[in-house]
PDB file of N, CA and C in Angstrom:
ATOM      1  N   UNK A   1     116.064  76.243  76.182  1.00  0.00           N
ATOM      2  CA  UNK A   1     117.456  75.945  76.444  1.00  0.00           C
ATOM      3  C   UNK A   1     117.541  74.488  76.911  1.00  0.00           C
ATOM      4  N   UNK A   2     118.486  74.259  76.558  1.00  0.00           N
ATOM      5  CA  UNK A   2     118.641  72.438  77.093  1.00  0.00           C
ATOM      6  C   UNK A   2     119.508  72.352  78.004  1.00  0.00           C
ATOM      7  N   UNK A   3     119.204  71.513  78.738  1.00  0.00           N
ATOM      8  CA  UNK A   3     120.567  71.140  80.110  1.00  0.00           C
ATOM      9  C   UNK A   3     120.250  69.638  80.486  1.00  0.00           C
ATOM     10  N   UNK A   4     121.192  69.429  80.943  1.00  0.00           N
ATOM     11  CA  UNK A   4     121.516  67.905  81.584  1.00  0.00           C
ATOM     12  C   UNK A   4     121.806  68.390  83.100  1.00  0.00           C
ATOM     13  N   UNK A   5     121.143  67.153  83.875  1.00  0.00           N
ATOM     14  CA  UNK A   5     121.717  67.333  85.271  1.00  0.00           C
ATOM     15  C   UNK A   5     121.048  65.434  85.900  1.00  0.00           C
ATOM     16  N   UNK A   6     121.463  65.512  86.343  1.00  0.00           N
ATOM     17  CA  UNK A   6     121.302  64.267  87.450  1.00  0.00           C
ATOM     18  C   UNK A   6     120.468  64.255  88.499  1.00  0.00           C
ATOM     19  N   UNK A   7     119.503  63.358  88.259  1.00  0.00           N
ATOM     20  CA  UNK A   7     118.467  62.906  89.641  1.00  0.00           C
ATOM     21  C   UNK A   7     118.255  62.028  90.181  1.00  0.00           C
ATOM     22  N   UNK A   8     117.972  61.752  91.451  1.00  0.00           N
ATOM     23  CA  UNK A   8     117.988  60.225  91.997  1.00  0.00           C
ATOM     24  C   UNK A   8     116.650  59.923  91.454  1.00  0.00           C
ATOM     25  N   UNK A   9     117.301  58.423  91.339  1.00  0.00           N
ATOM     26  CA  UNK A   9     116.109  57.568  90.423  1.00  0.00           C
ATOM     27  C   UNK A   9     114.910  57.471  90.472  1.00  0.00           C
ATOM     28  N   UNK A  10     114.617  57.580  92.208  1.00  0.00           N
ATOM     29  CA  UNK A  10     112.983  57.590  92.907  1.00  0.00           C
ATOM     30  C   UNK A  10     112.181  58.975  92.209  1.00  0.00           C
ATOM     31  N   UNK A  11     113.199  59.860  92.692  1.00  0.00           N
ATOM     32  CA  UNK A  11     113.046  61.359  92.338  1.00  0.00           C
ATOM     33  C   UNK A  11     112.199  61.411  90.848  1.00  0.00           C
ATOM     34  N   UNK A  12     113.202  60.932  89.987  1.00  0.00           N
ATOM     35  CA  UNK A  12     112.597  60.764  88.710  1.00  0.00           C
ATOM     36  C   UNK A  12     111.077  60.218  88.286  1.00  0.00           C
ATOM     37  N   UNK A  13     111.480  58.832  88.700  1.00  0.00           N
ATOM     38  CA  UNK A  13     110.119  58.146  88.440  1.00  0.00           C
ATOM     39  C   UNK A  13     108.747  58.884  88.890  1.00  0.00           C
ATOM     40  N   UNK A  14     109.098  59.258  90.214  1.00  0.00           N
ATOM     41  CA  UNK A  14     107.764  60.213  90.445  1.00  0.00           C
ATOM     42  C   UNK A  14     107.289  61.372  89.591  1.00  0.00           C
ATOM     43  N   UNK A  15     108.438  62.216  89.113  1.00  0.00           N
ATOM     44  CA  UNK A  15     108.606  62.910  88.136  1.00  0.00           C
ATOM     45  C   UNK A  15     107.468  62.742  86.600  1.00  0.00           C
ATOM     46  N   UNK A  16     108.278  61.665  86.486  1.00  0.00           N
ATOM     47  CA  UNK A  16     107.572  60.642  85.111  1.00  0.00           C
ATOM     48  C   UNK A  16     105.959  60.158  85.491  1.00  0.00           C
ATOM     49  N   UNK A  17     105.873  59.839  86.489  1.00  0.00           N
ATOM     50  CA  UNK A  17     104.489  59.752  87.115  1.00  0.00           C
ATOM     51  C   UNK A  17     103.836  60.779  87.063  1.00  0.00           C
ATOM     52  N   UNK A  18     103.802  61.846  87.933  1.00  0.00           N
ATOM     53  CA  UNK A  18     103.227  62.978  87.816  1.00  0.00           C
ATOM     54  C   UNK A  18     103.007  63.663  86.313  1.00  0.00           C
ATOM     55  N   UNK A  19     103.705  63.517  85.296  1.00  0.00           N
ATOM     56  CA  UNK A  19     103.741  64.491  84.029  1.00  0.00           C
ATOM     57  C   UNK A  19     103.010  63.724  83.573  1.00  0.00           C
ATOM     58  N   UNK A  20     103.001  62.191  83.447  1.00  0.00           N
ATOM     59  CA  UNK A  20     101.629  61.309  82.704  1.00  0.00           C
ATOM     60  C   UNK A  20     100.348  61.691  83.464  1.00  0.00           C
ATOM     61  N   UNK A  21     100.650  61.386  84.895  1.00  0.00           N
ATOM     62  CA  UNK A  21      98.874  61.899  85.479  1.00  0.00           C
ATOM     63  C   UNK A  21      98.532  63.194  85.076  1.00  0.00           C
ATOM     64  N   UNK A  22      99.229  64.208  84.982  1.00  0.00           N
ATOM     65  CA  UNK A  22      98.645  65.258  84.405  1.00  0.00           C
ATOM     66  C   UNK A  22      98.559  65.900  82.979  1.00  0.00           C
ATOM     67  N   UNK A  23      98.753  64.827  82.490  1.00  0.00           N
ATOM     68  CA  UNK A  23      99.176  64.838  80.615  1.00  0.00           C
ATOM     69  C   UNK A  23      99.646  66.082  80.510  1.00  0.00           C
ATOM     70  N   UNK A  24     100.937  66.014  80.969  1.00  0.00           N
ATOM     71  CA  UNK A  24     102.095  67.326  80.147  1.00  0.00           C
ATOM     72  C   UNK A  24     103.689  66.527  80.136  1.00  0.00           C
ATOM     73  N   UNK A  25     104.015  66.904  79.079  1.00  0.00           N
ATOM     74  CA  UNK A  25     105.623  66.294  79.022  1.00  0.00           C
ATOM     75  C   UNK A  25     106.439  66.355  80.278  1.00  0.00           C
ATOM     76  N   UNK A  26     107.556  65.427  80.441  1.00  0.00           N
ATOM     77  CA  UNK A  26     108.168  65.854  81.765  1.00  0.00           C
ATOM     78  C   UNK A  26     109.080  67.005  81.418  1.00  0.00           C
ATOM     79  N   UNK A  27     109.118  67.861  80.758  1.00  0.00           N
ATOM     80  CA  UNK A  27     109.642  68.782  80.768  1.00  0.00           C
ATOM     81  C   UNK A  27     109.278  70.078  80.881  1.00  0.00           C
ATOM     82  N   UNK A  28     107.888  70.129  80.405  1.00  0.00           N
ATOM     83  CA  UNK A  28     106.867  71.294  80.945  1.00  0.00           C
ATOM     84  C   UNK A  28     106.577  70.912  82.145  1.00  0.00           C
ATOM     85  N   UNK A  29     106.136  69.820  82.794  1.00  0.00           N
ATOM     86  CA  UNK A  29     106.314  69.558  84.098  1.00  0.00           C
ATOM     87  C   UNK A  29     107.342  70.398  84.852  1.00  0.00           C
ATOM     88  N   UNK A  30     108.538  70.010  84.897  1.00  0.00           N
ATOM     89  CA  UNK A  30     109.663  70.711  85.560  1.00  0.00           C
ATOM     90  C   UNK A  30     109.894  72.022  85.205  1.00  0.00           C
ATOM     91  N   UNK A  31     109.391  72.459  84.226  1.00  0.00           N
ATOM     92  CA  UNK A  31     109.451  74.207  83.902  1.00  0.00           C
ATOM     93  C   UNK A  31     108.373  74.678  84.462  1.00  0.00           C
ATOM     94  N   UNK A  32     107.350  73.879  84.598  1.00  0.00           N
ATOM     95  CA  UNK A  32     106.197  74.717  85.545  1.00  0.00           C
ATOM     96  C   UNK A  32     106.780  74.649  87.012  1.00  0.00           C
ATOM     97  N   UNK A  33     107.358  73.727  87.460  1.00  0.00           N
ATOM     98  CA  UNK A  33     107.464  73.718  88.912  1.00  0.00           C
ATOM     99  C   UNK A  33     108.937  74.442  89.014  1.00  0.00           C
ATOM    100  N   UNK A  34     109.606  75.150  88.614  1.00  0.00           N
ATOM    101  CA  UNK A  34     110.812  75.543  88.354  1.00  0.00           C
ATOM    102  C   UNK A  34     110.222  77.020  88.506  1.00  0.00           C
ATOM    103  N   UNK A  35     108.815  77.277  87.885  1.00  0.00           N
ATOM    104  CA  UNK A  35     108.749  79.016  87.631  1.00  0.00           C
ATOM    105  C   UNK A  35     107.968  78.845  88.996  1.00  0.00           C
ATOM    106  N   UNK A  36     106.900  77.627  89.918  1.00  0.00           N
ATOM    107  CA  UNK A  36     106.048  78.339  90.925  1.00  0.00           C
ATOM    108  C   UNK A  36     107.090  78.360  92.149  1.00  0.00           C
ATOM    109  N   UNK A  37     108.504  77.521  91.973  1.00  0.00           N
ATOM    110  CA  UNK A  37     109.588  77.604  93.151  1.00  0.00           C
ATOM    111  C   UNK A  37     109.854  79.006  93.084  1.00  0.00           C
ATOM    112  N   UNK A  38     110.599  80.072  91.513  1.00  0.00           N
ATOM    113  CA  UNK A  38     111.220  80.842  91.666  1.00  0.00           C
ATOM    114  C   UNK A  38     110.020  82.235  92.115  1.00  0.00           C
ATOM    115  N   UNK A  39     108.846  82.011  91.966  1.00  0.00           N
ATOM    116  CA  UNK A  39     108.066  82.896  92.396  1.00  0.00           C
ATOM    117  C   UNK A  39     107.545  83.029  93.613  1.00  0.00           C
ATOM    118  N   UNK A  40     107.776  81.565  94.343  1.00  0.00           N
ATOM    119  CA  UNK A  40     107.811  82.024  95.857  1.00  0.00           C
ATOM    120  C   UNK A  40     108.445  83.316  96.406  1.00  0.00           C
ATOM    121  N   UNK A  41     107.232  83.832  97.680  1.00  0.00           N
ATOM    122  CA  UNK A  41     108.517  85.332  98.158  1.00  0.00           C
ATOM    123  C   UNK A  41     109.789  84.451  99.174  1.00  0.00           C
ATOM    124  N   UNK A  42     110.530  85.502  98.948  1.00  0.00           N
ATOM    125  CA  UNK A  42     111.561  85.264  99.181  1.00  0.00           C
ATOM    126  C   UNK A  42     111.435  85.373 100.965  1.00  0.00           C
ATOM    127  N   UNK A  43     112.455  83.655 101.672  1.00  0.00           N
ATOM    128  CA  UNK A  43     111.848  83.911 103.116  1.00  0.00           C
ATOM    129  C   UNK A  43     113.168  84.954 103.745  1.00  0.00           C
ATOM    130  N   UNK A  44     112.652  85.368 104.611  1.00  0.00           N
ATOM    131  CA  UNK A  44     114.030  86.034 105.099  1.00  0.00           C
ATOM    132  C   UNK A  44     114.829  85.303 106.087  1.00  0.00           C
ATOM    133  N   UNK A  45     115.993  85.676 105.880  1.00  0.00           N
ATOM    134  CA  UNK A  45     117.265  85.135 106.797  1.00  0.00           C
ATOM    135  C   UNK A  45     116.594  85.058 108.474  1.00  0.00           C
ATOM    136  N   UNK A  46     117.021  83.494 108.640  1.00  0.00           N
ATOM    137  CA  UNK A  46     116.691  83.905 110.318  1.00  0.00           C
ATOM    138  C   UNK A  46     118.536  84.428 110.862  1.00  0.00           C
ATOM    139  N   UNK A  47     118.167  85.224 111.514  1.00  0.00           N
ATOM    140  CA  UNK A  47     119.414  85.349 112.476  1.00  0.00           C
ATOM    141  C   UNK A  47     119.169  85.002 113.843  1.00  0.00           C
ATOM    142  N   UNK A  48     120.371  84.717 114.229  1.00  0.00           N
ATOM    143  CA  UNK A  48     120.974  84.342 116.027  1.00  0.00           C
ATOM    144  C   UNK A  48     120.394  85.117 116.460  1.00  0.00           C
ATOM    145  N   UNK A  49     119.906  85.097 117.487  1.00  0.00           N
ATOM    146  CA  UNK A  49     119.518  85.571 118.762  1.00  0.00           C
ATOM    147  C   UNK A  49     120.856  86.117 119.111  1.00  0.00           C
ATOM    148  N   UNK A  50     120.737  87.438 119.570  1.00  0.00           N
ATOM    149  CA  UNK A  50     121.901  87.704 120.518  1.00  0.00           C
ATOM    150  C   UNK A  50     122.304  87.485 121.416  1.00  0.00           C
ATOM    151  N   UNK A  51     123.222  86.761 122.031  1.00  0.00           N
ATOM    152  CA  UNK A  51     123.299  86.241 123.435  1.00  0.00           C
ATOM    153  C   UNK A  51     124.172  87.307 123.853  1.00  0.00           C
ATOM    154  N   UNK A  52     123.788  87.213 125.208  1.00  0.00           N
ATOM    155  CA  UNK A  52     124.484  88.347 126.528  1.00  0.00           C
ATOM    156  C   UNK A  52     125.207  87.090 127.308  1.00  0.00           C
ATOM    157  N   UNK A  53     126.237  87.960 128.207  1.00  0.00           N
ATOM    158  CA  UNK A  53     126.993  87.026 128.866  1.00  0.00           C
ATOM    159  C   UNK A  53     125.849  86.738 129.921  1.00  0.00           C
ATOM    160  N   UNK A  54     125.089  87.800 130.369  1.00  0.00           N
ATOM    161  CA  UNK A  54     124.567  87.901 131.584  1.00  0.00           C
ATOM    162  C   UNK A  54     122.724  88.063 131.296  1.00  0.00           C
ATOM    163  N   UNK A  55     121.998  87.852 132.106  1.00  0.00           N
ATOM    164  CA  UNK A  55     120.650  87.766 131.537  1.00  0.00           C
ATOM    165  C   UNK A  55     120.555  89.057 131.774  1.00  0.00           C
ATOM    166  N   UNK A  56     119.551  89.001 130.866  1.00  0.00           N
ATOM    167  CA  UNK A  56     118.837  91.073 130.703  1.00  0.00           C
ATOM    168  C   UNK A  56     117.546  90.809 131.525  1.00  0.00           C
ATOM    169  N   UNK A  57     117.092  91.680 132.314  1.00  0.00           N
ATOM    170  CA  UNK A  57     115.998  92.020 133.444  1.00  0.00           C
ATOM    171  C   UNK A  57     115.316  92.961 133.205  1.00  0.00           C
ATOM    172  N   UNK A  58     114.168  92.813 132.664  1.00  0.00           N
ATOM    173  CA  UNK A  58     113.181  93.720 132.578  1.00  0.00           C
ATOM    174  C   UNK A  58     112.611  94.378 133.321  1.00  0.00           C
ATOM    175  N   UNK A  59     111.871  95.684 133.904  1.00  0.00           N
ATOM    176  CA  UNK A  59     110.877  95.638 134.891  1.00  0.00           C
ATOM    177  C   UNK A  59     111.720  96.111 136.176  1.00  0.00           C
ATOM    178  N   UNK A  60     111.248  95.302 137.060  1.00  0.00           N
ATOM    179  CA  UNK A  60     111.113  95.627 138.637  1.00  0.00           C
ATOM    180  C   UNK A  60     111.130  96.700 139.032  1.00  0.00           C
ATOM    181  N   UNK A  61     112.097  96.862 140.163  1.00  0.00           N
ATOM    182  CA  UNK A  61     111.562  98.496 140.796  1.00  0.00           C
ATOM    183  C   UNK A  61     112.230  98.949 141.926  1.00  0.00           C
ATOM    184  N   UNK A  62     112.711  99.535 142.207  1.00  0.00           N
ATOM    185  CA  UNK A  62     114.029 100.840 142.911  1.00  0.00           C
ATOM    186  C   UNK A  62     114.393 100.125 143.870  1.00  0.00           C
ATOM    187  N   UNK A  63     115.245  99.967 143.830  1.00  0.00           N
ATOM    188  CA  UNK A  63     116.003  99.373 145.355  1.00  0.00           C
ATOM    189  C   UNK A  63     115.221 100.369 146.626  1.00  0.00           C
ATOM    190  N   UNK A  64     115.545  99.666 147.780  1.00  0.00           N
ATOM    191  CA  UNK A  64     115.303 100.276 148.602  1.00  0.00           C
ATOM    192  C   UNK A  64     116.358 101.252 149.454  1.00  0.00           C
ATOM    193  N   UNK A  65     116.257 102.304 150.112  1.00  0.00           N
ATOM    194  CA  UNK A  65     117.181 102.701 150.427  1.00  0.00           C
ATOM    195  C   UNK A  65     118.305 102.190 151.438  1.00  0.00           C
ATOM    196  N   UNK A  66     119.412 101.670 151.095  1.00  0.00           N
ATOM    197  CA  UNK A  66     120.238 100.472 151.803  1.00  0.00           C
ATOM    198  C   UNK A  66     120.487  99.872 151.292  1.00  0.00           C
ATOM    199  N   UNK A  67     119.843  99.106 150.326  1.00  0.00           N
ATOM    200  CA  UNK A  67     120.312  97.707 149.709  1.00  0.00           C
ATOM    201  C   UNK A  67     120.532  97.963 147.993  1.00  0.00           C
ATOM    202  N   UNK A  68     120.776  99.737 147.775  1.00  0.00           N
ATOM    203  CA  UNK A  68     120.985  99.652 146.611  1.00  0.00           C
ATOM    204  C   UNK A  68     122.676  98.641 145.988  1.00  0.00           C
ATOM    205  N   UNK A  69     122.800  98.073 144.855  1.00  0.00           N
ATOM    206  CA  UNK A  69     124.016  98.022 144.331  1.00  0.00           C
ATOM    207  C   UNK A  69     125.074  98.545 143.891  1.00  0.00           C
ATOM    208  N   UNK A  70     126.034  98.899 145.066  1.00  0.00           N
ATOM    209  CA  UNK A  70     127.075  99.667 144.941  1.00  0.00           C
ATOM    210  C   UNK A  70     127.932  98.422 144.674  1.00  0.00           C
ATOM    211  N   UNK A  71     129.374  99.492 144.536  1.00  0.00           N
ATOM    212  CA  UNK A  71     130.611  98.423 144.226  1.00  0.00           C
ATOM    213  C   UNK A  71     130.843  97.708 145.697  1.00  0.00           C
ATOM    214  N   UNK A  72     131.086  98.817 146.198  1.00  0.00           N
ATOM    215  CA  UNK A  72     131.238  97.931 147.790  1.00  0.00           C
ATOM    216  C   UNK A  72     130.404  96.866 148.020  1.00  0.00           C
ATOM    217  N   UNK A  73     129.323  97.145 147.625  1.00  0.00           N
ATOM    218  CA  UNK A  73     128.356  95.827 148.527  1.00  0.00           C
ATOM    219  C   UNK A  73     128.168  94.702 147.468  1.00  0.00           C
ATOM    220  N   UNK A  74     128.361  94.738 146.059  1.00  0.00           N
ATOM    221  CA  UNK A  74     129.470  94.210 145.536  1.00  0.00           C
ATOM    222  C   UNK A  74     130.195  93.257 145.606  1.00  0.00           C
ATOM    223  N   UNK A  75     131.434  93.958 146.256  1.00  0.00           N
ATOM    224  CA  UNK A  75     133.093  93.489 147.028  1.00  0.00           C
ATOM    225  C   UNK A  75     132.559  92.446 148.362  1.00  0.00           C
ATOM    226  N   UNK A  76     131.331  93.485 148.739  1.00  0.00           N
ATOM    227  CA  UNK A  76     130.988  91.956 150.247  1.00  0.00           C
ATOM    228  C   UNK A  76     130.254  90.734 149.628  1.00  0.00           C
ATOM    229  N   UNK A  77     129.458  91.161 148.556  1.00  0.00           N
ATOM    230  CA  UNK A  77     128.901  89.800 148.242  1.00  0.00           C
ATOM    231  C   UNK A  77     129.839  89.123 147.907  1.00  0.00           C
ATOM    232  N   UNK A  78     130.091  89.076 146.710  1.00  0.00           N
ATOM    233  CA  UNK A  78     131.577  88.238 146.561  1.00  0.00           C
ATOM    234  C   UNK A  78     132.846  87.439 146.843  1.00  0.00           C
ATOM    235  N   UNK A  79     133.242  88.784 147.570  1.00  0.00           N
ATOM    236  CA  UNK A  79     134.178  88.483 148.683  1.00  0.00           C
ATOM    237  C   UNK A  79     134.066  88.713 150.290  1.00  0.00           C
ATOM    238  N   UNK A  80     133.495  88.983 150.751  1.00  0.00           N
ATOM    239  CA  UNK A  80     132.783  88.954 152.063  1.00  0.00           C
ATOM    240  C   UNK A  80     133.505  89.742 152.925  1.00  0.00           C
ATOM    241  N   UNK A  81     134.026  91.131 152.230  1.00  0.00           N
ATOM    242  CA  UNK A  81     135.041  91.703 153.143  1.00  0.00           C
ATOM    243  C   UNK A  81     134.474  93.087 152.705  1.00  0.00           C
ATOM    244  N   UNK A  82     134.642  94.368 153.270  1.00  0.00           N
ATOM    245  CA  UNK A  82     134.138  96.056 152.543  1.00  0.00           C
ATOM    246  C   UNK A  82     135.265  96.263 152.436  1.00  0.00           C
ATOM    247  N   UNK A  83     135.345  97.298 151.480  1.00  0.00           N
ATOM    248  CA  UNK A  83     136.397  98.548 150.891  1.00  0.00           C
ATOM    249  C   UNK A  83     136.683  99.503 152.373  1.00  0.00           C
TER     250      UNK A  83
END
């Protein structure tokens, strides 16, 4: 099949370079490197990280009895007053 498309000039010349150093036309040139691109595996999508409003805490270990986190104690950190 034939096609036209546009390349920057550097692009080319190297092109033209490479297909003489390896004695093949520049067009089997670019059909070989055209089939070892499309046979690369395919990479997968990176996705975002999920962000939380608030950091996630792994681990640690039971409050003690008193200083668990209620709403009230809460309301005093915050606002420095109890329910």
């Amino acid at each position: 099949m034939k096609m036209t498309f546009d390349l920057p000039a550097d692009l080319a010349q190297r092109l033209k370079v490479k297909a003489a150093e390896e004695g093949l036309k520049l067009k089997d040139l670019l059909a070989e490197a055209c089939r070892m691109f499309l046979e690369q595996p395919k990479k997968p999508k990176k996705t975002k990280a999920k962000k939380y409003p608030f950091p996630i805490f792994k681990g640690g270990h039971p409050a003690k009895p008193g200083e668990e986190m209620t709403p009230e104690k809460v309301d005093e950190i915050l606002w420095g007053s109890n329910i």
